[in-house]
N, C-alpha and C. Protein backbone atom coordinates (compact mmCIF):
# COMPACT_ATOMS: atom_id res chain seq x y z
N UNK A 1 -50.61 24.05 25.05
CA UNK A 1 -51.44 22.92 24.67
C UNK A 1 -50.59 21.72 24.26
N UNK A 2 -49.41 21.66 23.69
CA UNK A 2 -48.48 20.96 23.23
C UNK A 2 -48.15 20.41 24.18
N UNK A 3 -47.99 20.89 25.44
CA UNK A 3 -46.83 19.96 26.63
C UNK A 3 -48.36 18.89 27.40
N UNK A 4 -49.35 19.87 27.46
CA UNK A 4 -50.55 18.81 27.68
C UNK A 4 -50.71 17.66 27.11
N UNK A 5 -50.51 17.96 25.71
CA UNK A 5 -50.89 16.74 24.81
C UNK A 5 -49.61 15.70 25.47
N UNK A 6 -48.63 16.24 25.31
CA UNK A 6 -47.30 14.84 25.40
C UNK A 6 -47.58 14.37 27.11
N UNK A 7 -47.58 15.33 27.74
CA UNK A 7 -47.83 14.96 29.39
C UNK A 7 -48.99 13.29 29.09
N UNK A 8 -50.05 14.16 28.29
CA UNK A 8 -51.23 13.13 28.16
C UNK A 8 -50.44 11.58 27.69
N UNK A 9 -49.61 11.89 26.26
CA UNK A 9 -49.56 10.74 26.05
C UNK A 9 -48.36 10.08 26.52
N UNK A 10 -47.58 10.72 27.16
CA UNK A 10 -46.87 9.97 28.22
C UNK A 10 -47.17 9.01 29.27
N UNK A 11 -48.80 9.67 29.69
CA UNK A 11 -49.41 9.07 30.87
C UNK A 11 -50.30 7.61 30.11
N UNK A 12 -50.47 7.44 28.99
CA UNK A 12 -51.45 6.86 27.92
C UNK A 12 -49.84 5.72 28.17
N UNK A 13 -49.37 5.56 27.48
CA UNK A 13 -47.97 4.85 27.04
C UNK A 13 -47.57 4.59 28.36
N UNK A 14 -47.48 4.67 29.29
CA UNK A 14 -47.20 4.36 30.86
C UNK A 14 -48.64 3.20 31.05
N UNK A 15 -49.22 3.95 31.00
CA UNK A 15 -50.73 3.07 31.81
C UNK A 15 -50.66 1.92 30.63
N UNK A 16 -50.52 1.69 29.07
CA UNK A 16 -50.51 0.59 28.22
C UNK A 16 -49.45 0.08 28.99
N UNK A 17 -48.20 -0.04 28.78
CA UNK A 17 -46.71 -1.09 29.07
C UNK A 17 -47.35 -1.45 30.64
N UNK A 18 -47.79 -0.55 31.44
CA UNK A 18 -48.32 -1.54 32.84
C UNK A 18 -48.97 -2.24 32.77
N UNK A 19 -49.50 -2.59 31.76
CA UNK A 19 -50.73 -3.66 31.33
C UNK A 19 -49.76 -5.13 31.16
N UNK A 20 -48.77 -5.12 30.60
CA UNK A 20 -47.78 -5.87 30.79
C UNK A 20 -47.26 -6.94 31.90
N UNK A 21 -47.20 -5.88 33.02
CA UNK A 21 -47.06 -6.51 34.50
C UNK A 21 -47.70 -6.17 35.56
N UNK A 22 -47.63 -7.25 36.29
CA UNK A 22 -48.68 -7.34 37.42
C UNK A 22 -48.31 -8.34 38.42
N UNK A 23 -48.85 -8.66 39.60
CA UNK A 23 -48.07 -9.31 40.88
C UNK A 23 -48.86 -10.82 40.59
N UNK A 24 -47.81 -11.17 41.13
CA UNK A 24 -47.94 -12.75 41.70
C UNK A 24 -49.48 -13.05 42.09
N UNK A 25 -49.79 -13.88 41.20
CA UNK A 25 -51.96 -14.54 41.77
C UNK A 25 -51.88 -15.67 42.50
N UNK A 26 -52.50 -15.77 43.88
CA UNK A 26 -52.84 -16.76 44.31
C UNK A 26 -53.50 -17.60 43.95
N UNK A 27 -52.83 -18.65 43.52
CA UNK A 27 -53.56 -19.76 42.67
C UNK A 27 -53.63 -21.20 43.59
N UNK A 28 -53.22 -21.15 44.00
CA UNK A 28 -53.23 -22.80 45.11
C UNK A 28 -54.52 -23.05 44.53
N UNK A 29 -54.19 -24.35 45.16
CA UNK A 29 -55.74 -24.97 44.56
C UNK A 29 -56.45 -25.69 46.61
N UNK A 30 -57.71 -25.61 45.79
CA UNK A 30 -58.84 -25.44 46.39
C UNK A 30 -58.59 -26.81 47.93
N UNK A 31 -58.09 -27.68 47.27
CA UNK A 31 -57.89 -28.86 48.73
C UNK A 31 -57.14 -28.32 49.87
N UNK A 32 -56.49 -27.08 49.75
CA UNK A 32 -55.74 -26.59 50.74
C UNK A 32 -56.14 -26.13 51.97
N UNK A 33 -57.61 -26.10 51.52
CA UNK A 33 -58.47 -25.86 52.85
C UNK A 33 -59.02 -27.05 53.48
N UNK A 34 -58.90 -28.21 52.62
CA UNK A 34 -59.87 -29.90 53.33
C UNK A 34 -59.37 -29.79 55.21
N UNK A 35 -58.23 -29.81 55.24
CA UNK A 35 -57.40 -29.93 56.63
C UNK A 35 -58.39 -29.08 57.06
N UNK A 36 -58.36 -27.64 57.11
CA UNK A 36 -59.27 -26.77 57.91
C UNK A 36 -60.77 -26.89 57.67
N UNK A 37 -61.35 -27.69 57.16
CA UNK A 37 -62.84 -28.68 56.91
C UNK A 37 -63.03 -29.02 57.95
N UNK A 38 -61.77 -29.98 57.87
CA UNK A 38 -61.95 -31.37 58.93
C UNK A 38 -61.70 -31.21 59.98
N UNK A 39 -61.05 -30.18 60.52
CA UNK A 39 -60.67 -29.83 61.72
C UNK A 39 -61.84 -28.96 61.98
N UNK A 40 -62.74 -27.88 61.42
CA UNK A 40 -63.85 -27.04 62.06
C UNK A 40 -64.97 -27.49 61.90
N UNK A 41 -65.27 -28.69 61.05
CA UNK A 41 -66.75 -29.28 60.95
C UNK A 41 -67.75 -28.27 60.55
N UNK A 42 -67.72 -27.42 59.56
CA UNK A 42 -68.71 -26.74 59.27
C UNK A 42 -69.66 -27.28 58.38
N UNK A 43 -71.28 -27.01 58.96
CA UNK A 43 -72.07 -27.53 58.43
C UNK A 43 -72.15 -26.86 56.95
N UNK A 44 -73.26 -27.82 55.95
CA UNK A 44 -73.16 -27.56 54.83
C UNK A 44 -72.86 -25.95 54.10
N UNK A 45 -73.83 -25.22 55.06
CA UNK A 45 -74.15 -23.49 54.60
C UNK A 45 -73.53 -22.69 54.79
N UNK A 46 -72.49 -23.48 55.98
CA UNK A 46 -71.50 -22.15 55.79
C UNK A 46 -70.35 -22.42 55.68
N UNK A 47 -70.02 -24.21 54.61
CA UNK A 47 -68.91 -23.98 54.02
C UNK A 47 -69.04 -23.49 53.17
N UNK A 48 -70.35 -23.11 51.95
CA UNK A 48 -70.77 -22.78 50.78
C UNK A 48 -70.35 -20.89 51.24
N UNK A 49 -70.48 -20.74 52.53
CA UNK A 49 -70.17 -19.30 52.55
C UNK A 49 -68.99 -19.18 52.93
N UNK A 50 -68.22 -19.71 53.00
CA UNK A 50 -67.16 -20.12 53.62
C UNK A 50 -66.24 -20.11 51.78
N UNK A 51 -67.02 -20.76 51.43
CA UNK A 51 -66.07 -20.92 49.31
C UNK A 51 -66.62 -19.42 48.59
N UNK A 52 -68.20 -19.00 49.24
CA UNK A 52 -68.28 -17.78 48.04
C UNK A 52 -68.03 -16.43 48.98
N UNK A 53 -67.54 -16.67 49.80
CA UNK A 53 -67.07 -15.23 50.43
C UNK A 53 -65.80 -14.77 51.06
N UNK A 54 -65.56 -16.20 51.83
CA UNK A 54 -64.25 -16.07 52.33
C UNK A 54 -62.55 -16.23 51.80
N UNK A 55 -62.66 -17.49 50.83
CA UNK A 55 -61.59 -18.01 50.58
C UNK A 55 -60.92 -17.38 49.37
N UNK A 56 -61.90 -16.23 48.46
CA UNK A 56 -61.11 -15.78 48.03
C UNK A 56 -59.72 -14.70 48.30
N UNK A 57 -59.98 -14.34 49.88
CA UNK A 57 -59.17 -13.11 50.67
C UNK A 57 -58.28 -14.20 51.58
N UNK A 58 -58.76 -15.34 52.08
CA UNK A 58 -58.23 -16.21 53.38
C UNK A 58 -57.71 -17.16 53.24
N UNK A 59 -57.42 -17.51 51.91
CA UNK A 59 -56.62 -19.00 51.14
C UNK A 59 -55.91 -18.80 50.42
N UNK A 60 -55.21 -20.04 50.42
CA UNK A 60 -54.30 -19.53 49.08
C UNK A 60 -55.13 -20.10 47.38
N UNK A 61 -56.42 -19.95 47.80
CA UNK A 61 -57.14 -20.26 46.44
C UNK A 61 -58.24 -18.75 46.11
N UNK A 62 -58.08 -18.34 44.94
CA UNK A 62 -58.42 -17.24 44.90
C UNK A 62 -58.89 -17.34 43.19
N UNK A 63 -60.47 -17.04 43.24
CA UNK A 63 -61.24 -17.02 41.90
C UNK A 63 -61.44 -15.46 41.66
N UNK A 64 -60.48 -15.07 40.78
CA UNK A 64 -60.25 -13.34 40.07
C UNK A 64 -61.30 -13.43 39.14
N UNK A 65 -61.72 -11.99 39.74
CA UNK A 65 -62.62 -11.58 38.86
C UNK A 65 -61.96 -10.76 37.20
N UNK A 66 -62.50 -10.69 36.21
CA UNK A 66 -62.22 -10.12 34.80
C UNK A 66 -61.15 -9.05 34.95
N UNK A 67 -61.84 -8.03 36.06
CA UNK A 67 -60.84 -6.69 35.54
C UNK A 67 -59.70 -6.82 36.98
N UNK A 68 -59.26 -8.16 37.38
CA UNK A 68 -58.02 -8.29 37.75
C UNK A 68 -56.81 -8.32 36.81
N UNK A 69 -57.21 -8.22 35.30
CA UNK A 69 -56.12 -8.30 34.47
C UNK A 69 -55.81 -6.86 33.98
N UNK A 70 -56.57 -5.77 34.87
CA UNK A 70 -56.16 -4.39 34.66
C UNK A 70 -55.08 -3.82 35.77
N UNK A 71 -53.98 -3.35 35.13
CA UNK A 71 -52.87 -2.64 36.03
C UNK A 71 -53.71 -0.93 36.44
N UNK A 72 -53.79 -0.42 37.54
CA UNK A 72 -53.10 -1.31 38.89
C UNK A 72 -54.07 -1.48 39.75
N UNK A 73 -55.82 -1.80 39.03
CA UNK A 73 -56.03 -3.01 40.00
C UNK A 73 -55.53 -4.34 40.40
N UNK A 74 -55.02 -5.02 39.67
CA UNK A 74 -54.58 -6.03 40.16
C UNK A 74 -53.65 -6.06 40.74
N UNK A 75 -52.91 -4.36 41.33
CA UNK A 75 -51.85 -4.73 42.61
C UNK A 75 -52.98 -4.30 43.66
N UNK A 76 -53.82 -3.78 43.62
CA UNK A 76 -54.54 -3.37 44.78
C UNK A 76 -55.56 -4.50 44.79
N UNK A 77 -55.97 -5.46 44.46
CA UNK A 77 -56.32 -6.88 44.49
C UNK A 77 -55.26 -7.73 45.62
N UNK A 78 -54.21 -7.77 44.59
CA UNK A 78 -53.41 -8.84 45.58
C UNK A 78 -53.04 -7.89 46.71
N UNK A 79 -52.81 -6.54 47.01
CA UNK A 79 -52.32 -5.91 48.50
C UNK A 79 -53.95 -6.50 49.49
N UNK A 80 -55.07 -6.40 49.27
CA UNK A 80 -55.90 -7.23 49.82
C UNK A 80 -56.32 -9.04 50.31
N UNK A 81 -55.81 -9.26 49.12
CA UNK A 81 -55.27 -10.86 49.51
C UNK A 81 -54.29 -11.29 50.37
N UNK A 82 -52.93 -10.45 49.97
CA UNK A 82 -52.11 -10.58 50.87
C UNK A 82 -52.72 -9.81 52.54
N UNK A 83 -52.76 -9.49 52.66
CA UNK A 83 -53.39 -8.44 53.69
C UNK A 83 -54.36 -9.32 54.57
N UNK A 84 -55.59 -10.15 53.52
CA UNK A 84 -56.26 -11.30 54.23
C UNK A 84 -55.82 -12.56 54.88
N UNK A 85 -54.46 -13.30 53.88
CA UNK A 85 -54.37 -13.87 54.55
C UNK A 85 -53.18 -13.91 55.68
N UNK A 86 -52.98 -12.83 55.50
CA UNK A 86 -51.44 -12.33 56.92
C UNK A 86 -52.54 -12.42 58.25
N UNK A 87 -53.78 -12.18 57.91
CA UNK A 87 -54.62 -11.54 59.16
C UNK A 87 -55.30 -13.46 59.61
N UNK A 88 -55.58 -14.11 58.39
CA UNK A 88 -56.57 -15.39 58.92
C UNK A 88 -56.48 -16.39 57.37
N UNK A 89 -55.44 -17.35 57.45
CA UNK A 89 -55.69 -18.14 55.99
C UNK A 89 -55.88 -19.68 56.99
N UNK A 90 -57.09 -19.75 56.21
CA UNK A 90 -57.54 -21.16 56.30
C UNK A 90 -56.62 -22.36 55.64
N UNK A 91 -55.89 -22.36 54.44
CA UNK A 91 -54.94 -22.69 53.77
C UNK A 91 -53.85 -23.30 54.60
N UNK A 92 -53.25 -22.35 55.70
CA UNK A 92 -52.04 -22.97 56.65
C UNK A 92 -52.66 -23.06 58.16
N UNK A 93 -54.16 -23.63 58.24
CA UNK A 93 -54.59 -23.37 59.65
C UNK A 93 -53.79 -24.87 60.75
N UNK A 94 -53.03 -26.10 60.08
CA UNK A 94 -52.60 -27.04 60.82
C UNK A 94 -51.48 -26.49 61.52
N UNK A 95 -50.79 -25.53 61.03
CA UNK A 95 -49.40 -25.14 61.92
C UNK A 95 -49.69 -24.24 62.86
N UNK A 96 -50.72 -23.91 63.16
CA UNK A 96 -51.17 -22.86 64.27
C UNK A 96 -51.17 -23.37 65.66
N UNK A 97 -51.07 -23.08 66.68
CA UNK A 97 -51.25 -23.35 67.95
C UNK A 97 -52.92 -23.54 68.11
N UNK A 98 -53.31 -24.09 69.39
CA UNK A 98 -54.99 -24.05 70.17
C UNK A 98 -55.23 -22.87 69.89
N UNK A 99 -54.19 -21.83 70.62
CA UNK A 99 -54.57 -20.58 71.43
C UNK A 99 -54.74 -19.76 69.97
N UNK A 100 -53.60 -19.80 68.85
CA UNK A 100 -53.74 -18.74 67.99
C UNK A 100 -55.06 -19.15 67.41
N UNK A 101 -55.66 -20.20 67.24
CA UNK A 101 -56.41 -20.92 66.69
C UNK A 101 -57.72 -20.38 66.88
N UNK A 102 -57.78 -20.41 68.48
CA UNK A 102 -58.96 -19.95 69.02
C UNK A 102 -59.18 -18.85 69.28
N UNK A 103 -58.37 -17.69 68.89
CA UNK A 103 -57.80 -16.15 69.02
C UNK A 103 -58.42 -15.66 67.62
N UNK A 104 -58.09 -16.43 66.44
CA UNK A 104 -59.00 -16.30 65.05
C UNK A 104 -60.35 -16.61 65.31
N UNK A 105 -60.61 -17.46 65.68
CA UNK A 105 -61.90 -17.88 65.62
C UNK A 105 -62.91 -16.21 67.10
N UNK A 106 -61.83 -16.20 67.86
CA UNK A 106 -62.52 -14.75 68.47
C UNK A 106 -62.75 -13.60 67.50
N UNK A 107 -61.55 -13.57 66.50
CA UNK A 107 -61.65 -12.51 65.71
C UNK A 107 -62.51 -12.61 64.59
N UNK A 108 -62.58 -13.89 64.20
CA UNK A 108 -63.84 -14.03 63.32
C UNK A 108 -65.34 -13.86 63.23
N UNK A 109 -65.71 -14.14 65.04
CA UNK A 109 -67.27 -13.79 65.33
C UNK A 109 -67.14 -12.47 65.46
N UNK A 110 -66.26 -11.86 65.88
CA UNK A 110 -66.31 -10.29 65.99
C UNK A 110 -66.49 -9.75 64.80
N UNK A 111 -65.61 -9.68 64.21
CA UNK A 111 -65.28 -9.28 62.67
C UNK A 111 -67.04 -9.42 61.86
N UNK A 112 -67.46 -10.68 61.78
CA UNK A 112 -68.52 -10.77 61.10
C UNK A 112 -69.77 -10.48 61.47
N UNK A 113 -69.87 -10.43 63.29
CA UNK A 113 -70.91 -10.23 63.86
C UNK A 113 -71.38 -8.13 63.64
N UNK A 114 -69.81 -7.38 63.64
CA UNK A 114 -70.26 -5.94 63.29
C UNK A 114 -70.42 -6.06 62.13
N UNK A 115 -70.04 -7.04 61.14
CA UNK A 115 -70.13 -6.75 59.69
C UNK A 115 -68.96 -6.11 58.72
N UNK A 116 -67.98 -5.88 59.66
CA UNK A 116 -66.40 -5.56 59.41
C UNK A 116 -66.26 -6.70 58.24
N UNK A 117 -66.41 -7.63 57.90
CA UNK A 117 -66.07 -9.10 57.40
C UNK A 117 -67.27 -8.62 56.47
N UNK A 118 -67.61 -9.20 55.25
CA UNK A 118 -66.20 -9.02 54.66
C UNK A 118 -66.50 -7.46 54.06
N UNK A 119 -65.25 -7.16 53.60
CA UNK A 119 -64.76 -5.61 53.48
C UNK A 119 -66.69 -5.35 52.43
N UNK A 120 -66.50 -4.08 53.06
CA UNK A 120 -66.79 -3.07 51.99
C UNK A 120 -66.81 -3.20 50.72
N UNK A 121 -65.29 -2.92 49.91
CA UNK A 121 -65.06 -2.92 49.04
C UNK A 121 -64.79 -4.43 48.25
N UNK A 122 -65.00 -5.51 49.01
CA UNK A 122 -65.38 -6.83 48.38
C UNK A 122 -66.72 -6.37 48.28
N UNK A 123 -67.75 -6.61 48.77
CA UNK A 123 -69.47 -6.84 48.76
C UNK A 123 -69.11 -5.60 47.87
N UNK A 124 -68.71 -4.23 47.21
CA UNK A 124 -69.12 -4.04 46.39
C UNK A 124 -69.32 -4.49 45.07
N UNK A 125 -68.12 -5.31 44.95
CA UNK A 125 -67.88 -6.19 43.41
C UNK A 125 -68.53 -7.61 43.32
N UNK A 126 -68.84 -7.98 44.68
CA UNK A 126 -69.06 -9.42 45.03
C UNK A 126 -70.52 -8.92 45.87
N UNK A 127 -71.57 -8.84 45.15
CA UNK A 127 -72.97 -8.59 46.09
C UNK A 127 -73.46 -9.89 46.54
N UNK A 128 -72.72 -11.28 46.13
CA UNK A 128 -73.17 -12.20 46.62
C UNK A 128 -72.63 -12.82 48.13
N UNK A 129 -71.50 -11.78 48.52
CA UNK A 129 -70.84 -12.23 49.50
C UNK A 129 -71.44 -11.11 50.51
N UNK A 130 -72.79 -10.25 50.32
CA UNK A 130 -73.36 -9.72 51.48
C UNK A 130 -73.94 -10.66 52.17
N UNK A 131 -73.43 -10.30 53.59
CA UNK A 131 -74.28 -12.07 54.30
C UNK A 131 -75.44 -11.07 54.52
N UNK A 132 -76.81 -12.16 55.45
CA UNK A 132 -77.75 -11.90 55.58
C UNK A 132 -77.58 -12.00 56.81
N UNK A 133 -78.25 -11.61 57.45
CA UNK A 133 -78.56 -11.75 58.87
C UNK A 133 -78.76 -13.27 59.70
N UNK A 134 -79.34 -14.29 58.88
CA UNK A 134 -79.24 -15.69 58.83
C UNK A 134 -78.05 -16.35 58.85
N UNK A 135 -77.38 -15.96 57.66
CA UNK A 135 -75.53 -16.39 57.31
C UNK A 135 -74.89 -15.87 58.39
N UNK A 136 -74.91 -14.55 58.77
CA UNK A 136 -74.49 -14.21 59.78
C UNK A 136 -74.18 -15.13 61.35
N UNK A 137 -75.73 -15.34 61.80
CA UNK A 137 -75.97 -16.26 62.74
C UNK A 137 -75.41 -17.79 62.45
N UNK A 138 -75.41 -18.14 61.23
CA UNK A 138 -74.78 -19.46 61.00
C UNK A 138 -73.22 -19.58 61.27
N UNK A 139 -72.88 -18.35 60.45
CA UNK A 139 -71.40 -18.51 60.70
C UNK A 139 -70.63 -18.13 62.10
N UNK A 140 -71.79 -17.25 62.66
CA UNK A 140 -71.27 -16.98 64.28
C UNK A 140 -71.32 -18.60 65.00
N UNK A 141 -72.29 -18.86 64.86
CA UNK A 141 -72.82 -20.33 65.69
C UNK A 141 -71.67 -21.28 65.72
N UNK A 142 -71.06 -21.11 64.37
CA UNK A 142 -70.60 -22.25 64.19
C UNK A 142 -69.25 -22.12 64.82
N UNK A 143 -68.74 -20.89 64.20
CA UNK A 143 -67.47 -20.43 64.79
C UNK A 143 -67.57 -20.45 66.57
N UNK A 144 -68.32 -20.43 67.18
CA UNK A 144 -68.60 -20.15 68.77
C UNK A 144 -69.07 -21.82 69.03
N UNK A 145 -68.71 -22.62 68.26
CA UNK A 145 -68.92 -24.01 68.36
C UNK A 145 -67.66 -24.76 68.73
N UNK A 146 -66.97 -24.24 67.37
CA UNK A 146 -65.62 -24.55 67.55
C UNK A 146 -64.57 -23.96 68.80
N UNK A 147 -64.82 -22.77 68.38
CA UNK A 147 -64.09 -22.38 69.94
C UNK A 147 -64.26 -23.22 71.32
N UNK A 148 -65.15 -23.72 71.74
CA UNK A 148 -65.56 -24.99 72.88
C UNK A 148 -64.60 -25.72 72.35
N UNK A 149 -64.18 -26.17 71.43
CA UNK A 149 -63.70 -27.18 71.17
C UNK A 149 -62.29 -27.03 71.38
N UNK A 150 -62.15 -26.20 70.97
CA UNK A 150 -60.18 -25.20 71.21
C UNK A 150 -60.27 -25.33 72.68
N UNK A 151 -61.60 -24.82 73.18
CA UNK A 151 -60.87 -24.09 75.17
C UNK A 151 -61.01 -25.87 75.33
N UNK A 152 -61.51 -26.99 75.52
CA UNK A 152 -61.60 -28.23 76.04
C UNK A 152 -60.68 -28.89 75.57
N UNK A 153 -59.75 -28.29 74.57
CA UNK A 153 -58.39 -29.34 74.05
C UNK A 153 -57.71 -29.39 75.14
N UNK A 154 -56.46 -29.95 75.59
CA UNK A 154 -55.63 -30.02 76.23
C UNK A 154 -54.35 -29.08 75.94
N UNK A 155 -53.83 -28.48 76.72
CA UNK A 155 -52.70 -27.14 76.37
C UNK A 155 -51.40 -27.83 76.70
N UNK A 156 -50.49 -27.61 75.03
CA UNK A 156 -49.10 -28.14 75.76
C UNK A 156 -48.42 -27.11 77.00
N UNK A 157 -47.44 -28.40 77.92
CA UNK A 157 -46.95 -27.27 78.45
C UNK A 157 -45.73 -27.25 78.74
C-alpha cells in the first residue's frame, strides 16, 4: 500500500509542476485574415462562420477556451492548431499559388460537404461550430464560387 501511495503522489507532483508549462498559443491577431477577405469575397454568413468555426484551427488567431490552461490539454490543443493550419491557414493565404489556392478551396467543399470539417472533437467543446445543413450549403456555394475565379485567372508560365 505504501509504494501505491508514493507511485500516487509522484504522479500528483508531476501532473501539478506541468501546470507550469505549456506550448506556444497562437495569438496573431485577427487582421491577418483581411487579405484572405478580400481576396474570397465571402458574403456576410459565412464570414461569421468563417470567425466562429474556422479560424480558430486555420489562422494564426486563435480564441482558447478556459481549460486550455490545463497541462496536457493544452499540448493536445495546439498539436490540433498546428495540424490545422499545416493543412489550410487563411492567415498566409497571399503566398500561395492559383493552383494551391484552388486545390484548398477543392479540399474545403469536400471536407465540409461530408462533414469531416470541422473535427469531431471541436463541435464537441464548440456546439456552436455544428454547421447546419444551410451553413453548409453557404459555405459550399461560396467556396465553389471562388474556385471559378482561381480556374479563369491567368496561369504563370
Amino acid at each position: 500500500m505504501k509504494r501505491t501511495k508514493k507511485i500516487i503522489l509522484v504522479l500528483l507532483l508531476i501532473l501539478v509542476l506541468s501546470q507550469f508549462f505549456g506550448p506556444e498559443k497562437n495569438q496573431g491577431d485577427l487582421s491577418s485574415v483581411e487579405l484572405f477577405l478580400a481576396e474570397t469575397k465571402p458574403p456576410e454568413d459565412v464570414k461569421l462562420i468563417l470567425k466562429e468555426v474556422c479560424y480558430d484551427c486555420h489562422s494564426n488567431y486563435t480564441r482558447y477556451p478556459w481549460y486550455n490552461t490545463i497541462t496536457p490539454v493544452n499540448y493536445w490543443l495546439a498539436g490540433h492548431i498546428k495540424d490545422g493550419k499545416k493543412h489550410f491557414n487563411v492567415s498566409n493565404w497571399v503566398g500561395n499559388s492559383i493552383k494551391r489556392k484552388d486545390h484548398k478551396f477543392e479540399e474545403l467543399i469536400e471536407m465540409v460537404e461530408d462533414k469531416s470539417m470541422p473535427l469531431k472533437s471541436y463541435t464537441w467543446t464548440h456546439a456552436e461550430a455544428k454547421l447546419s445543413d444551410t451553413q453548409i450549403r453557404a459555405v459550399v456555394d461560396w467556396a465553389k464560387l471562388v474556385r471559378t475565379t482561381y480556374v479563369s485567372m491567368p496561369k504563370p508560365e
